[in-house]
N, C-alpha and C. Protein backbone atom coordinates (compact mmCIF):
# COMPACT_ATOMS: atom_id res chain seq x y z
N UNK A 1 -8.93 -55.60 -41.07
CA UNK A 1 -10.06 -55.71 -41.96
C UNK A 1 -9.51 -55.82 -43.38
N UNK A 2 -9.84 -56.93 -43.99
CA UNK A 2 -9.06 -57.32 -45.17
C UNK A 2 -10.25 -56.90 -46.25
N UNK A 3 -9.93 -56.67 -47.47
CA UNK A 3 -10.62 -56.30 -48.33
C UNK A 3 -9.89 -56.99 -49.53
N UNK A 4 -10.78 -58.12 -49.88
CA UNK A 4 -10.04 -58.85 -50.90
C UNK A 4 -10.69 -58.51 -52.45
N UNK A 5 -9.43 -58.57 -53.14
CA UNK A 5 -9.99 -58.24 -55.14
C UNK A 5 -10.10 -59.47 -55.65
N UNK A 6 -11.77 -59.57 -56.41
CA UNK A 6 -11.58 -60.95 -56.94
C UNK A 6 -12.07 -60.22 -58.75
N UNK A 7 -11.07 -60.81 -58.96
CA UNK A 7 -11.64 -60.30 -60.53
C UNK A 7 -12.20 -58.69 -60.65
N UNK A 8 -11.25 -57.69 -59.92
CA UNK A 8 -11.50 -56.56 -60.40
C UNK A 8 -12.59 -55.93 -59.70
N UNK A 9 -13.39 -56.90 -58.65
CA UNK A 9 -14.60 -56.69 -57.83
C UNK A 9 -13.51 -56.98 -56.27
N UNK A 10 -14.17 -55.91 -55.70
CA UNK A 10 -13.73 -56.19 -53.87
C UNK A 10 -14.44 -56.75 -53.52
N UNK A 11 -14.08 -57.87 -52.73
CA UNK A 11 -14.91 -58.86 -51.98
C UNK A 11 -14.97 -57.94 -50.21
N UNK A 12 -15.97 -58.33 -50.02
CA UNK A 12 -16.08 -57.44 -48.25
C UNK A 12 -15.97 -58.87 -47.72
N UNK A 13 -15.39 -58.75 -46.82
CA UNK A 13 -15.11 -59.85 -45.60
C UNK A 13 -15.75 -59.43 -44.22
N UNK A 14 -16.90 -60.34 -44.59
CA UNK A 14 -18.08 -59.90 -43.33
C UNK A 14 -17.37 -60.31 -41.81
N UNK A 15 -16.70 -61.41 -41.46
CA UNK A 15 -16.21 -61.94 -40.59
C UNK A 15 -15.21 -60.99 -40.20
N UNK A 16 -14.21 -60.07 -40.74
CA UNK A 16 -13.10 -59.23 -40.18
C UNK A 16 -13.68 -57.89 -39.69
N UNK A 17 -14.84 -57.56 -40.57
CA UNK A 17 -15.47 -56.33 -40.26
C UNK A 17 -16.42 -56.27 -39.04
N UNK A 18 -16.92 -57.62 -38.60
CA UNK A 18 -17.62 -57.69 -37.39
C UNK A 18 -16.53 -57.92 -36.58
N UNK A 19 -15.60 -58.52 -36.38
CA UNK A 19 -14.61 -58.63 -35.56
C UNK A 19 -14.08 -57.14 -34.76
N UNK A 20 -13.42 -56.55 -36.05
CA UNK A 20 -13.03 -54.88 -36.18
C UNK A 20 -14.40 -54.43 -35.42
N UNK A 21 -15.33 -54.33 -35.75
CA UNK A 21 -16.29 -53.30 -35.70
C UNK A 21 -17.18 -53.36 -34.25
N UNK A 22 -16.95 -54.93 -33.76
CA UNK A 22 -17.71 -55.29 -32.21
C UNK A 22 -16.51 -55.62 -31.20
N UNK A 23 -15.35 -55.23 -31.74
CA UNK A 23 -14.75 -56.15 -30.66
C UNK A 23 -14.52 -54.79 -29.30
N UNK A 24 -13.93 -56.20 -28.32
CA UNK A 24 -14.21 -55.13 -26.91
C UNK A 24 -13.37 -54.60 -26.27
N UNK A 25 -11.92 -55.05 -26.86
CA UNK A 25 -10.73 -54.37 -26.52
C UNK A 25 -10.57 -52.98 -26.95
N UNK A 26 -9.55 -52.16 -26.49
CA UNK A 26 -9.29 -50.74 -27.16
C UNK A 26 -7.74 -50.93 -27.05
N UNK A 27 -7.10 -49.90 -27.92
CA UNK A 27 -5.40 -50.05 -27.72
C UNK A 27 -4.94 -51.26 -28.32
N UNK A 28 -3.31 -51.07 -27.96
CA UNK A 28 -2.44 -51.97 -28.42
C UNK A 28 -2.09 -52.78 -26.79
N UNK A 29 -1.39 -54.10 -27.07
CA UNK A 29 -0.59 -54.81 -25.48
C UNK A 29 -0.05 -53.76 -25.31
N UNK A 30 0.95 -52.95 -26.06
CA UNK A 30 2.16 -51.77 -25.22
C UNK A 30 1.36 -51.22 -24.18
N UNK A 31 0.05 -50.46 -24.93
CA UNK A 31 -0.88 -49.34 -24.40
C UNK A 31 -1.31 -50.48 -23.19
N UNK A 32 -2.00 -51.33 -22.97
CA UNK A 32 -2.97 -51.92 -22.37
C UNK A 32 -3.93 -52.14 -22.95
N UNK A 33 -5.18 -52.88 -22.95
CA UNK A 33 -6.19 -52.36 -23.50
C UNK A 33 -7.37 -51.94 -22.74
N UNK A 34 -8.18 -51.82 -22.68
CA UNK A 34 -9.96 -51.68 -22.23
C UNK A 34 -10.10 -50.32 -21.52
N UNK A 35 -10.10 -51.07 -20.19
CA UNK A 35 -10.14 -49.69 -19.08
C UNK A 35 -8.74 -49.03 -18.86
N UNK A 36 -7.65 -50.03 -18.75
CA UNK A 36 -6.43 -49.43 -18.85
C UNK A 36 -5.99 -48.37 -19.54
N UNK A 37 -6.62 -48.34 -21.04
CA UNK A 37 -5.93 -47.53 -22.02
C UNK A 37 -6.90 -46.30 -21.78
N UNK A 38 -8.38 -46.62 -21.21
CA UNK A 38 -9.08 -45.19 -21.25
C UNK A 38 -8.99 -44.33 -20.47
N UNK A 39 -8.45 -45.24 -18.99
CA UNK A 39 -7.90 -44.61 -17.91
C UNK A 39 -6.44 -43.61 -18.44
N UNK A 40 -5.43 -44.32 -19.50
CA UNK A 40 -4.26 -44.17 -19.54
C UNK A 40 -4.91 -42.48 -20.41
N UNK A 41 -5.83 -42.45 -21.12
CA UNK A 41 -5.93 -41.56 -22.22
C UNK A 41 -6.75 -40.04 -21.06
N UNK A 42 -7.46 -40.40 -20.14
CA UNK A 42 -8.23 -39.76 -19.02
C UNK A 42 -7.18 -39.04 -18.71
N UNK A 43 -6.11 -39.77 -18.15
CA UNK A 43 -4.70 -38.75 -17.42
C UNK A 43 -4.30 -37.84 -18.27
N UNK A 44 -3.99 -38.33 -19.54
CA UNK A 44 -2.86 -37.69 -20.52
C UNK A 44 -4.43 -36.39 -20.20
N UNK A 45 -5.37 -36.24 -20.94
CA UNK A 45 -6.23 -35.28 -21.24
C UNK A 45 -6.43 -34.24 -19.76
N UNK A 46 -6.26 -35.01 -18.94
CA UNK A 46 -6.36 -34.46 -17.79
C UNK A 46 -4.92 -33.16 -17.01
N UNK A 47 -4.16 -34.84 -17.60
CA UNK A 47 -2.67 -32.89 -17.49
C UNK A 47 -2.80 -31.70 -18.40
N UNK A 48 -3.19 -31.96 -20.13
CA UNK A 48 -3.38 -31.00 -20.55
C UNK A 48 -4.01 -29.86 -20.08
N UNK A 49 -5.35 -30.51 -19.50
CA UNK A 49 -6.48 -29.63 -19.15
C UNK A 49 -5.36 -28.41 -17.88
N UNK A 50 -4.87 -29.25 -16.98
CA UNK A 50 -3.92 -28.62 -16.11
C UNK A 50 -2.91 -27.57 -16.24
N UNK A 51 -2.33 -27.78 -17.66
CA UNK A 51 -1.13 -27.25 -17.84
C UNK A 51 -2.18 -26.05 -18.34
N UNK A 52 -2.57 -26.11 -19.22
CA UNK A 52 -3.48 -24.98 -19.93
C UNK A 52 -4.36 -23.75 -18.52
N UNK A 53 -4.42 -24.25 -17.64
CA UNK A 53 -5.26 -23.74 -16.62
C UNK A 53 -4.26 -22.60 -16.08
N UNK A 54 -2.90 -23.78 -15.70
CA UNK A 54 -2.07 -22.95 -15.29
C UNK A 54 -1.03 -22.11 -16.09
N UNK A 55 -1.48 -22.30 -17.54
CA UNK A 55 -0.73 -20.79 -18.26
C UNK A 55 -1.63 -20.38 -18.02
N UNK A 56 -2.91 -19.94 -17.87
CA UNK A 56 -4.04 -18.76 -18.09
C UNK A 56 -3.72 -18.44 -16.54
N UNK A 57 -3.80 -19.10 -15.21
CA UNK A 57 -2.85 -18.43 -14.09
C UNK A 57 -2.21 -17.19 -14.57
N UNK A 58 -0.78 -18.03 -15.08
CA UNK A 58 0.47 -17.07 -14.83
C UNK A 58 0.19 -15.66 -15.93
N UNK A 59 -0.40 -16.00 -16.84
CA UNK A 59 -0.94 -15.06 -17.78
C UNK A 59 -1.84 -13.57 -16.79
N UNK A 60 -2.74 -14.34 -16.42
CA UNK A 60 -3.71 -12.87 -15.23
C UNK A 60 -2.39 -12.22 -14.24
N UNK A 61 -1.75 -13.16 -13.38
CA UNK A 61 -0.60 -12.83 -12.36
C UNK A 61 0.39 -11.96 -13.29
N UNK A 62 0.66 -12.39 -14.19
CA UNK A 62 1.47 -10.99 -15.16
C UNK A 62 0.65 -9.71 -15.42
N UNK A 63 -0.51 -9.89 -15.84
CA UNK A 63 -1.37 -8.46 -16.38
C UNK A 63 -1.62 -8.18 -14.72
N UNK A 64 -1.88 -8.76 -13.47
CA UNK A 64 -1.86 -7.67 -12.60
C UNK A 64 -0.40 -7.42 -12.25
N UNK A 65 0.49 -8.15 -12.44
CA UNK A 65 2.07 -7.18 -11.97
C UNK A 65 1.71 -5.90 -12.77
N UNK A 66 1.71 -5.86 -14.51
CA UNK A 66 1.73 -5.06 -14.53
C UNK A 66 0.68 -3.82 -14.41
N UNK A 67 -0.10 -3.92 -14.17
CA UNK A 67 -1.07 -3.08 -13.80
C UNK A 67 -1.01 -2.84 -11.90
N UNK A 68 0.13 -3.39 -11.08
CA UNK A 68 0.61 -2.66 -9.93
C UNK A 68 1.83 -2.14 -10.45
N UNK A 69 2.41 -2.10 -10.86
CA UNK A 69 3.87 -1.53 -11.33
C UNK A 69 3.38 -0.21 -12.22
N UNK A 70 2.04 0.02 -12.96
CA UNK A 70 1.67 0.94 -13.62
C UNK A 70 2.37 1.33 -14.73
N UNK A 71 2.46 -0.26 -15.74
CA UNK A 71 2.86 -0.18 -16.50
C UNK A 71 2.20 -0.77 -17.60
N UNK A 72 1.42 -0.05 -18.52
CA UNK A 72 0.57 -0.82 -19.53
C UNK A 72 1.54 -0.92 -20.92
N UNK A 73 0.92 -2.23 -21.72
CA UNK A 73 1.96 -1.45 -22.72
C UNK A 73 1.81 -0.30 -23.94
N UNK A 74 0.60 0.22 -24.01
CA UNK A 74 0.66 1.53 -24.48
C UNK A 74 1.31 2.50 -23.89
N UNK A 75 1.17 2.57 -22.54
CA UNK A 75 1.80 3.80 -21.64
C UNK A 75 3.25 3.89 -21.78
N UNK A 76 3.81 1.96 -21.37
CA UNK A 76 5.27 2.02 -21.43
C UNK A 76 5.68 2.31 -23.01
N UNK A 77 5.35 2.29 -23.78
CA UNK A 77 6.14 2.63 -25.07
C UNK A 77 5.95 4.02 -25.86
N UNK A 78 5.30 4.38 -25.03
CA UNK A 78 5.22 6.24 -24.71
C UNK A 78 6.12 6.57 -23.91
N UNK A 79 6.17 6.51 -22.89
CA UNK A 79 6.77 7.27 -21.83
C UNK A 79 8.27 6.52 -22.50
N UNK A 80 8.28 5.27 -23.08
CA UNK A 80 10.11 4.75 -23.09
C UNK A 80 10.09 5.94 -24.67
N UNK A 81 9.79 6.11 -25.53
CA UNK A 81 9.91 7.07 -26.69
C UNK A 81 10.32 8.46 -26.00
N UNK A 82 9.57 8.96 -25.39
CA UNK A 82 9.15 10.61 -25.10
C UNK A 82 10.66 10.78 -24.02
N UNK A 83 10.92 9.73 -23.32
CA UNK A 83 12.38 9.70 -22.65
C UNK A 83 13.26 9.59 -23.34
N UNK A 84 13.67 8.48 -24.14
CA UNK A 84 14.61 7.91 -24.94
C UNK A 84 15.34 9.75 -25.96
N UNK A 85 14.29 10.72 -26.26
CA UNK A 85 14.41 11.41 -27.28
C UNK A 85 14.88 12.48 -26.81
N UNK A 86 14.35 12.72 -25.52
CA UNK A 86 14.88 13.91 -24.69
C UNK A 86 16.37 13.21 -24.32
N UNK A 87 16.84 12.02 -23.51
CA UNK A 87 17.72 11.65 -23.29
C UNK A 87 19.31 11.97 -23.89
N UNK A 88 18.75 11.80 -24.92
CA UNK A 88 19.59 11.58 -26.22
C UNK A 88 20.01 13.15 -26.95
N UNK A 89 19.51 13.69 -26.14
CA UNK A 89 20.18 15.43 -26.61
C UNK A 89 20.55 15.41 -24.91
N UNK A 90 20.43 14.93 -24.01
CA UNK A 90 21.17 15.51 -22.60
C UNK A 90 22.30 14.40 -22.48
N UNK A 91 23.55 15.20 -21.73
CA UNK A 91 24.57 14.59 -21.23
C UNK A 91 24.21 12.83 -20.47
N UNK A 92 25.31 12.13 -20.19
CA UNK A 92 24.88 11.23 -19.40
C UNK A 92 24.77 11.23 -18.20
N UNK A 93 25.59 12.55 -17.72
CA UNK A 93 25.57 12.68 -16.19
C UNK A 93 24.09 13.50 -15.84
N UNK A 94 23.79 14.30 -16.91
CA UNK A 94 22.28 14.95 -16.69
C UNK A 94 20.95 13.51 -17.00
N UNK A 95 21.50 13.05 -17.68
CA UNK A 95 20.82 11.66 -17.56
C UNK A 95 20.23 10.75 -17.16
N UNK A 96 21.46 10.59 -15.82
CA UNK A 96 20.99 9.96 -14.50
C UNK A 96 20.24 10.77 -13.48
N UNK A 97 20.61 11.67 -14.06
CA UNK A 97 19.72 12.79 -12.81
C UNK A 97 18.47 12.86 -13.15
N UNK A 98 18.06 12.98 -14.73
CA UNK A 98 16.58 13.11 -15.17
C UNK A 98 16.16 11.69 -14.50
N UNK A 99 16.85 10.35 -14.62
CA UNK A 99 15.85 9.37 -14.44
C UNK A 99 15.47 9.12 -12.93
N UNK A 100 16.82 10.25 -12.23
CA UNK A 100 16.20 10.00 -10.64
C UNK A 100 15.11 11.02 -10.59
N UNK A 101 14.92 11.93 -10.92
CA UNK A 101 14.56 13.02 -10.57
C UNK A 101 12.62 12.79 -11.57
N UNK A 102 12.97 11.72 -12.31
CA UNK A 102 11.74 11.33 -12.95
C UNK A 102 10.71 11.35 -12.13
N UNK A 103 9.45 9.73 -12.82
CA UNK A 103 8.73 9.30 -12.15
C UNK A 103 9.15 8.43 -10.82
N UNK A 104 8.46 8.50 -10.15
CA UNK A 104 9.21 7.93 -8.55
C UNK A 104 8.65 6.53 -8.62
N UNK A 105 9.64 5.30 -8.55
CA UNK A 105 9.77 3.86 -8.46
C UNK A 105 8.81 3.60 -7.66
N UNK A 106 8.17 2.51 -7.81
CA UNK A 106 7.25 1.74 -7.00
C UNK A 106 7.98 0.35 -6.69
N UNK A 107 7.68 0.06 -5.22
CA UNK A 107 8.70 -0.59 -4.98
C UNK A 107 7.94 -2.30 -5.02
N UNK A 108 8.41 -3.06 -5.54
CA UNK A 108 8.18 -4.34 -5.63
C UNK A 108 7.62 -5.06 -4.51
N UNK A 109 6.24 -5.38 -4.53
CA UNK A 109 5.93 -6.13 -3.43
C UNK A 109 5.91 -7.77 -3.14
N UNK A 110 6.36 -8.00 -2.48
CA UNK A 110 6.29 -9.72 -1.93
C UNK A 110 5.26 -10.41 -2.41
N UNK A 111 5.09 -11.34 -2.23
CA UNK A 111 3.51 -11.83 -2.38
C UNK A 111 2.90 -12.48 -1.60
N UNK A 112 3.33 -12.07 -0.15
CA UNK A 112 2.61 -11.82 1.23
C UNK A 112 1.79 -10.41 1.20
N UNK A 113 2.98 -9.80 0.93
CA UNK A 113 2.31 -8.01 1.02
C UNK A 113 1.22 -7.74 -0.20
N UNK A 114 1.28 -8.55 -1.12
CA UNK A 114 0.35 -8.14 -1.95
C UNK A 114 -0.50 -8.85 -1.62
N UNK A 115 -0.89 -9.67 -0.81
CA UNK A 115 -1.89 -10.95 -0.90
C UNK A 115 -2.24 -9.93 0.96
N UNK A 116 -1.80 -9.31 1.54
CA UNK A 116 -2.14 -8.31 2.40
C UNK A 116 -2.90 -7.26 2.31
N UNK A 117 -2.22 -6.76 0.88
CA UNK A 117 -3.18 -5.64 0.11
C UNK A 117 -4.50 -5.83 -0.78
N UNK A 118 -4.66 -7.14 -0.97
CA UNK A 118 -5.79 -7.44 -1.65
C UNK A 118 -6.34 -8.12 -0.08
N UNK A 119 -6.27 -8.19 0.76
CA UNK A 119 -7.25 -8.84 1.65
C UNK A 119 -7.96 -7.33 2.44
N UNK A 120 -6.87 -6.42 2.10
CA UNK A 120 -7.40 -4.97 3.31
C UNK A 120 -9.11 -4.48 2.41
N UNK A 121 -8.14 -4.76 0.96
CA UNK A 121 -9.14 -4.39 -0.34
C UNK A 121 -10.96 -4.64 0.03
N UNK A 122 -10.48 -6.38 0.23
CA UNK A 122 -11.58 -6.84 -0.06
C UNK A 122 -12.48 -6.65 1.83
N UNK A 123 -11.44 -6.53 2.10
CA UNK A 123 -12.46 -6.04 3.77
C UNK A 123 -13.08 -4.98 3.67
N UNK A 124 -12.27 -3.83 2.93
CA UNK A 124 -12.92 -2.46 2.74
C UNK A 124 -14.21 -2.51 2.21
N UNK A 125 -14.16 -3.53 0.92
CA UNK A 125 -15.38 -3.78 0.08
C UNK A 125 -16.55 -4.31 1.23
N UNK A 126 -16.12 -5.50 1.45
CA UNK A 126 -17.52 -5.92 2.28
C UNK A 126 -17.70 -5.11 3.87
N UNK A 127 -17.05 -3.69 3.88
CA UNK A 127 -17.16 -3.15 4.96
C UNK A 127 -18.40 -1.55 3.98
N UNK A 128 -17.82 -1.58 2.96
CA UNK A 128 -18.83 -0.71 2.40
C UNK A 128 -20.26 -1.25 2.51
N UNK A 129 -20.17 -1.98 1.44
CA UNK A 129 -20.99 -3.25 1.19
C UNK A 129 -22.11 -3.47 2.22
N UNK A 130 -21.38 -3.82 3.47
CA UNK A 130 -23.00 -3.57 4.52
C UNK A 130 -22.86 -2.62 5.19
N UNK A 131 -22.23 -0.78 4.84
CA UNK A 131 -23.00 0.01 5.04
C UNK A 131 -23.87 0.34 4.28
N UNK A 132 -23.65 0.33 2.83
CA UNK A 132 -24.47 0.28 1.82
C UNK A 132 -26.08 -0.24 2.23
N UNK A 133 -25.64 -1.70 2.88
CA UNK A 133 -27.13 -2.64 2.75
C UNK A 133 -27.96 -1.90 3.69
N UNK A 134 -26.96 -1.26 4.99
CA UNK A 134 -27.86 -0.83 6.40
C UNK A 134 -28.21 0.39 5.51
N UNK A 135 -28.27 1.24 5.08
CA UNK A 135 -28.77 2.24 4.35
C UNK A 135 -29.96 2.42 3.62
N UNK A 136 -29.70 1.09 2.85
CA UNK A 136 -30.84 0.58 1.83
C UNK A 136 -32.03 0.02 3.17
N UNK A 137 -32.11 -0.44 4.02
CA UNK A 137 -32.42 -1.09 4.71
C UNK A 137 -33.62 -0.03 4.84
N UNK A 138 -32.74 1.37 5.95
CA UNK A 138 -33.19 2.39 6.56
C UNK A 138 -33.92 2.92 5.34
N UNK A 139 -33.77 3.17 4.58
CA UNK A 139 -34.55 3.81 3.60
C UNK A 139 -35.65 3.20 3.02
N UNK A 140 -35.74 1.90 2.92
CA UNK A 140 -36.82 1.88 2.99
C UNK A 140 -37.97 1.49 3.88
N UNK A 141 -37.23 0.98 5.43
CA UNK A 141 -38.36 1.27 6.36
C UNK A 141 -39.06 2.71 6.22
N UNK A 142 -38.24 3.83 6.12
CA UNK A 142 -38.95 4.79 6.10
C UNK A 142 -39.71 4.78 5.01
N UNK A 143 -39.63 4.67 4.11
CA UNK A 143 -40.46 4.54 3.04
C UNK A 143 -41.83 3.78 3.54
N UNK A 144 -41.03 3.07 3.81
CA UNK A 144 -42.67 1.78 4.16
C UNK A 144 -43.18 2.75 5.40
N UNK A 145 -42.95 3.27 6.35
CA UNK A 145 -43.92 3.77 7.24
C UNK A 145 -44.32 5.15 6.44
N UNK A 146 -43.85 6.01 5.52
CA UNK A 146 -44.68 6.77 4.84
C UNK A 146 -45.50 6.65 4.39
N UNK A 147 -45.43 5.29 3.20
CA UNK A 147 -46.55 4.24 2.59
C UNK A 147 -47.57 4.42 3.31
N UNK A 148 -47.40 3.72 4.94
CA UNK A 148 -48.35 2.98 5.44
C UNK A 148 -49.70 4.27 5.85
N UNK A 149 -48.47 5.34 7.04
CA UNK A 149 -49.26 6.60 7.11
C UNK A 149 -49.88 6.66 6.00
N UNK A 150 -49.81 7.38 4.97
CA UNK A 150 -50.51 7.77 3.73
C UNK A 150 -51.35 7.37 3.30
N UNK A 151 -51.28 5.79 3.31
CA UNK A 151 -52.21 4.54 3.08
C UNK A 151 -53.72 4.58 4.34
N UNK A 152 -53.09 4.62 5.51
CA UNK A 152 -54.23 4.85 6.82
C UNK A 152 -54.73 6.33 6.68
N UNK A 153 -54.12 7.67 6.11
CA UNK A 153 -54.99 8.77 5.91
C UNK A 153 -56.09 8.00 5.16
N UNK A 154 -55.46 7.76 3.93
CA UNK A 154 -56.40 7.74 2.86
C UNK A 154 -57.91 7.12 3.20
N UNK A 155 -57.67 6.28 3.92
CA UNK A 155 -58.56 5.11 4.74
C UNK A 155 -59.67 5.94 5.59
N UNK A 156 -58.70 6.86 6.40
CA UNK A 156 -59.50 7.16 7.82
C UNK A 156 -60.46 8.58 6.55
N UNK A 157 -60.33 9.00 5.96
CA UNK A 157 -61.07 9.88 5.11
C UNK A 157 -61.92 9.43 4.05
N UNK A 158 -61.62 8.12 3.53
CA UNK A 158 -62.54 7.47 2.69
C UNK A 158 -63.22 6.70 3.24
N UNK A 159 -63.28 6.18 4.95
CA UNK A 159 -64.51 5.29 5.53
C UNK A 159 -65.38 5.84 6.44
N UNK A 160 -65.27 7.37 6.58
CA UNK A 160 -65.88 8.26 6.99
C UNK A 160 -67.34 8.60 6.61
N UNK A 161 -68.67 7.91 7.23
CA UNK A 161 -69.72 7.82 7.01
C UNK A 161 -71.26 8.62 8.04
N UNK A 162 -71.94 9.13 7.81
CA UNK A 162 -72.81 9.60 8.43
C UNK A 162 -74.08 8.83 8.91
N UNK A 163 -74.47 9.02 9.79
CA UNK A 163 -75.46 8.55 11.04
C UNK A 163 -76.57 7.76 10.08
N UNK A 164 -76.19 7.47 8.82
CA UNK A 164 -77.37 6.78 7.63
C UNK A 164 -76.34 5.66 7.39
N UNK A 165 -75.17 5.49 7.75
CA UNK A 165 -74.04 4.27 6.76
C UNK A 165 -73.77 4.83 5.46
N UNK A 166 -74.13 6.28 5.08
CA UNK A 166 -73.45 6.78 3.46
C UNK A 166 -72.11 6.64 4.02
N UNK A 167 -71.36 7.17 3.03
CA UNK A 167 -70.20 8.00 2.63
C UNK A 167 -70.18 9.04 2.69
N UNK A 168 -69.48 10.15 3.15
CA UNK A 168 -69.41 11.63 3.07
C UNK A 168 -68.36 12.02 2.46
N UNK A 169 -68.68 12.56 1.27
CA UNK A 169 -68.09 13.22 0.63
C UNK A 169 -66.78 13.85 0.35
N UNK A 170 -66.92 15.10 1.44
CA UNK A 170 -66.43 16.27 1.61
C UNK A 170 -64.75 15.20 1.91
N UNK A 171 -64.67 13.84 2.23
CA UNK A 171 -63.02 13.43 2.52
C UNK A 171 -62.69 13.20 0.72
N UNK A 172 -63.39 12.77 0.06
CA UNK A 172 -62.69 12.11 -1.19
C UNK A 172 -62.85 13.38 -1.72
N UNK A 173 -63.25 14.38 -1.18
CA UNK A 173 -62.99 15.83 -2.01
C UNK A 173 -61.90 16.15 -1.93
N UNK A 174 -61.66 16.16 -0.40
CA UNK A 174 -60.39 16.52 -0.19
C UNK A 174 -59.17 15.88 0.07
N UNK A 175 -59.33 14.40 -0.45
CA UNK A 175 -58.51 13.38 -1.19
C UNK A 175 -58.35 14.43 -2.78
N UNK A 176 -59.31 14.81 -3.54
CA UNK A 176 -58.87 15.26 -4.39
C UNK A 176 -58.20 16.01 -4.73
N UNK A 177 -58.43 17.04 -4.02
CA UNK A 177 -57.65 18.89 -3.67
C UNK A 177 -56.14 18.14 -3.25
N UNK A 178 -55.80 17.00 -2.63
CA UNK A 178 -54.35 17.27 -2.27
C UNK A 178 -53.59 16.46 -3.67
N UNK A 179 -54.13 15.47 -4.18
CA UNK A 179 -53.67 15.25 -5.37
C UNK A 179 -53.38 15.88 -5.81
N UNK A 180 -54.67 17.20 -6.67
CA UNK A 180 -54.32 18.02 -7.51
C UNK A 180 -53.06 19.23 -7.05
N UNK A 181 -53.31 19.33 -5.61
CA UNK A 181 -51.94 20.40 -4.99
C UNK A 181 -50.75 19.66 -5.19
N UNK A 182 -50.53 18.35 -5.11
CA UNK A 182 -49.24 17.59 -5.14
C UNK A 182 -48.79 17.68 -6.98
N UNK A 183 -49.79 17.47 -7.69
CA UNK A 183 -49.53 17.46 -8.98
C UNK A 183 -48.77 18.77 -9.25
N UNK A 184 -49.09 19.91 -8.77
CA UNK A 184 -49.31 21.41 -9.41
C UNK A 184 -47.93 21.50 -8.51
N UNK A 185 -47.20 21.29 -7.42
CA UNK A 185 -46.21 21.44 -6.90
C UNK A 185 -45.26 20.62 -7.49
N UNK A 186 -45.24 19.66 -7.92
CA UNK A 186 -44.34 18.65 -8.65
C UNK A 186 -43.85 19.68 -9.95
N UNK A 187 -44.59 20.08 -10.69
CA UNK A 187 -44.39 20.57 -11.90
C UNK A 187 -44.11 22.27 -11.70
């Protein structure tokens, strides 16, 4: 897109700027152009996306090593201080003995055995999990047949009528009396 000076005034060059501005290629010949180069630009963006995925991987797989090894790094730079200081007033032969005689090593697991230990994990879970649900289940069938009883008292005492089609009374009375006894026992 050329931009020519004529006398101190820029001339616009309508013909280079529609050219530039509609044309249908993308890229250079090296690159390819059109679909080639968007395809070519798709990949490149596409490994990034990859590589980035898989540092945030190895990143979690480190914070759980150390959180099986039981080693955070607040903890470890406590416990390496609070050793280091005692150390350093005991012999070296009492030394080795404090660090056997320390905290007891956890021993490095495979990553079969750990991929063993997270499967027992997650069986345990969905073994809770639907005792949990059968529980919830049971509880509230019973519920619901308390409901229902309670619901059919209420019924068989409030449709209780005399040899005229009234209502009689004396049940929504004593619909009332157990309310008020349930209230007065609650509190």
């Amino acid at each position: 897109m050329d931009i020519q000076q004529n006398e101190g005034k820029r001339v616009f060059n309508k013909k280079e700027y529609r050219q530039h501005r509609y044309k249908s290629n993308f890229g250079s010949k090296q690159e390819g152009r059109g679909k080639a180069f968007l395809q070519k630009n798709a990949v490149v963006r596409q490994y990034h996306w990859m590589q980035k995925k898989e540092e945030k991987k190895l990143k979690k797989l480190e914070k759980q090593k150390d959180i099986e090894e039981g080693n955070s790094n607040d903890e470890g730079e406590k416990t390496e201080s609070t050793t280091s200081s005692h150390l350093s007033t005991v012999n070296s032969d009492e030394a080795d003995a404090f660090s056997e005689l320390g905290k007891p090593k956890k021993k490095k697991l495979y990553s079969w055995q750990r991929a063993k230990l997270e499967y027992k994990k997650k069986v345990a879970e969905r073994e809770q999990q639907k005792e949990a649900a059968v529980r919830r289940k049971e509880e509230m069938q019973i519920a619901r047949k308390k409901y229902k009883e309670k619901k059919l008292h209420r019924y068989k005492k409030l449709s209780k009528k005399n040899s005229r089609g009234q209502p009689l009374m004396s049940g929504r009375i004593e619909l009332m009396l157990e309310k008020l006894m349930e209230e007065r026992d609650s509190k």
